[in-house]
C-alpha atoms as a PDB file:
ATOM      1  CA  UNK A   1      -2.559  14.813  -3.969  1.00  0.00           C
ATOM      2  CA  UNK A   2       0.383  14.840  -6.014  1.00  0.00           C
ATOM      3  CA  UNK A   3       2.425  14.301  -2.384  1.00  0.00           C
ATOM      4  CA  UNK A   4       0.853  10.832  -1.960  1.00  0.00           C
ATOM      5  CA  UNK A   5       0.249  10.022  -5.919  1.00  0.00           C
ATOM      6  CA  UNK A   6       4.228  10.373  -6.218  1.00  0.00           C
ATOM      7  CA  UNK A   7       4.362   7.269  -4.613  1.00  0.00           C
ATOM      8  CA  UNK A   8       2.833   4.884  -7.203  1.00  0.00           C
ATOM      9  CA  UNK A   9       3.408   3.972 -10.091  1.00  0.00           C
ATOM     10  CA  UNK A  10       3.473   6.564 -13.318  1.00  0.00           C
ATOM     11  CA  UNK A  11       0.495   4.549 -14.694  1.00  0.00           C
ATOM     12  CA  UNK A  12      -1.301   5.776 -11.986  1.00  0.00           C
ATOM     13  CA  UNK A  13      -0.409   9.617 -11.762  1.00  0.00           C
ATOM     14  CA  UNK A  14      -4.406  10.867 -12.883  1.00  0.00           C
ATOM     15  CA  UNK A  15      -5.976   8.397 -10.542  1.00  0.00           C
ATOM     16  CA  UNK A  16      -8.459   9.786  -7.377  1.00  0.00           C
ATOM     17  CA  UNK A  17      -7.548   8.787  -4.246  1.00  0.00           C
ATOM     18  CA  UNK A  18     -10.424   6.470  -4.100  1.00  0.00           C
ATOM     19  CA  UNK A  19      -8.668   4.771  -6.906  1.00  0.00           C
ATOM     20  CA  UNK A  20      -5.589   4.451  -5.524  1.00  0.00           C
ATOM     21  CA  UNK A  21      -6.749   2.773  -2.345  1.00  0.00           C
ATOM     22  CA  UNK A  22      -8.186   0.277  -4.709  1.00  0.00           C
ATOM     23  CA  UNK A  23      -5.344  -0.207  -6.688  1.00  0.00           C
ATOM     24  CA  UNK A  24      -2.874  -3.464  -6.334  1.00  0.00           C
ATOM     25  CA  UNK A  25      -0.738  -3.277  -4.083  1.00  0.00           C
ATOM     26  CA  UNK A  26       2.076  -3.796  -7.190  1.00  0.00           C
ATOM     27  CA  UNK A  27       1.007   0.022  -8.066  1.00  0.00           C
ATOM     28  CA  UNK A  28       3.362   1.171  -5.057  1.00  0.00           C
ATOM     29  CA  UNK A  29       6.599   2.336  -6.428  1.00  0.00           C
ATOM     30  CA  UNK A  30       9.022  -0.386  -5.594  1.00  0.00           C
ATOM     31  CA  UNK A  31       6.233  -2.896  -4.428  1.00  0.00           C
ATOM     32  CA  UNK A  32       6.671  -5.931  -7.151  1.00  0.00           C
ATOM     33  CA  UNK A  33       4.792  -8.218  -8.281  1.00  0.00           C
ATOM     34  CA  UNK A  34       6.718 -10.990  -6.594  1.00  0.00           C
ATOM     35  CA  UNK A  35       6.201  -8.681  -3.181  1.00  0.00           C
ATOM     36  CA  UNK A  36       2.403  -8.466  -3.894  1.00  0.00           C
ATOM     37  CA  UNK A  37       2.321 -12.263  -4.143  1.00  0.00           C
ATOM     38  CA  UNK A  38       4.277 -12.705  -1.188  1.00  0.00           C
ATOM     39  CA  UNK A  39       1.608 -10.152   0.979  1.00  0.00           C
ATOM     40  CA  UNK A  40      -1.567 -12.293  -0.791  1.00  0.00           C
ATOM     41  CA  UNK A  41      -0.376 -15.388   0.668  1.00  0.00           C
ATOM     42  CA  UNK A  42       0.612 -14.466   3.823  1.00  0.00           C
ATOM     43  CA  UNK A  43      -1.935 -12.101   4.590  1.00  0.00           C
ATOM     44  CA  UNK A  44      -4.985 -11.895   1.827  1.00  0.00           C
ATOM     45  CA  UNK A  45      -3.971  -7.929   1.251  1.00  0.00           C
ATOM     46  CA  UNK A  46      -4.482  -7.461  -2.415  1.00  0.00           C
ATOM     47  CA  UNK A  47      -5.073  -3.602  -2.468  1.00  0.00           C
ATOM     48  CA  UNK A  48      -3.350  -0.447  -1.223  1.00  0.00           C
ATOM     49  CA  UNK A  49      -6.227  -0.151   1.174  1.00  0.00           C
ATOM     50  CA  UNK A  50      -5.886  -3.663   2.349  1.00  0.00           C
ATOM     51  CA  UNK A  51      -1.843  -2.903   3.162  1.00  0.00           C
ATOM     52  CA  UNK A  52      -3.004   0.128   4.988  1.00  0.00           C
ATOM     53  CA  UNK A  53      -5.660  -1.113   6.982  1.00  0.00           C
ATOM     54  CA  UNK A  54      -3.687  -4.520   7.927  1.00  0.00           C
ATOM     55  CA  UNK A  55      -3.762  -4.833  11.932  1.00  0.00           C
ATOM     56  CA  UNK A  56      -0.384  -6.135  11.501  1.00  0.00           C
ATOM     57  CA  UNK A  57       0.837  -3.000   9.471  1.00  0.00           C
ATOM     58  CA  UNK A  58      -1.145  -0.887  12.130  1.00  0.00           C
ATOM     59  CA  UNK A  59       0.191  -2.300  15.329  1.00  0.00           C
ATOM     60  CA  UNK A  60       3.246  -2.139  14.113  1.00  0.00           C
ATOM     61  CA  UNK A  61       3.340   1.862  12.866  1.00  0.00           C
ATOM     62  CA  UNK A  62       1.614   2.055  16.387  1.00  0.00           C
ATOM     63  CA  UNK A  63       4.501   0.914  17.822  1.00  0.00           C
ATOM     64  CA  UNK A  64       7.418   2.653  15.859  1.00  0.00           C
ATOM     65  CA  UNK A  65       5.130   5.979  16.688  1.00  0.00           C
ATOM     66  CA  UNK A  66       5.168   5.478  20.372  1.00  0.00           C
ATOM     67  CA  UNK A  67       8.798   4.373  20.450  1.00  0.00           C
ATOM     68  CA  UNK A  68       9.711   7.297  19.322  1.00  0.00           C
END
């Protein structure tokens, strides 16, 4: 886990994976809390798990896959 856990925030180093798709999005290393504002307004994601399970997010990493 340490491969994904790298990428949040040193608070959150001993946290399960369940944990850190329930963490704020603000726990992502350079995510801040100005950003996690910004992605409540516009599209009600509070949580890691919420950013990754966005259609937006998806359609878009859909598309960047199959381009290339």
């Amino acid at each position: 886990m340490a491969g994904i856990a790298d990428k949040f925030d040193k608070a959150y180093a001993d946290k399960s994976i369940e944990e850190l798709a329930d963490a704020p999005v603000a726990a992502l290393k350079g995510v801040s809390d100005g950003d996690a504002e910004k992605l409540k307004a516009a599209f009600n994601i509070t949580t890691v798990r919420d950013l990754g399970t966005n259609k937006y997010f998806l359609w878009a990493q859909a598309a960047a896959t199959l381009a290339q």
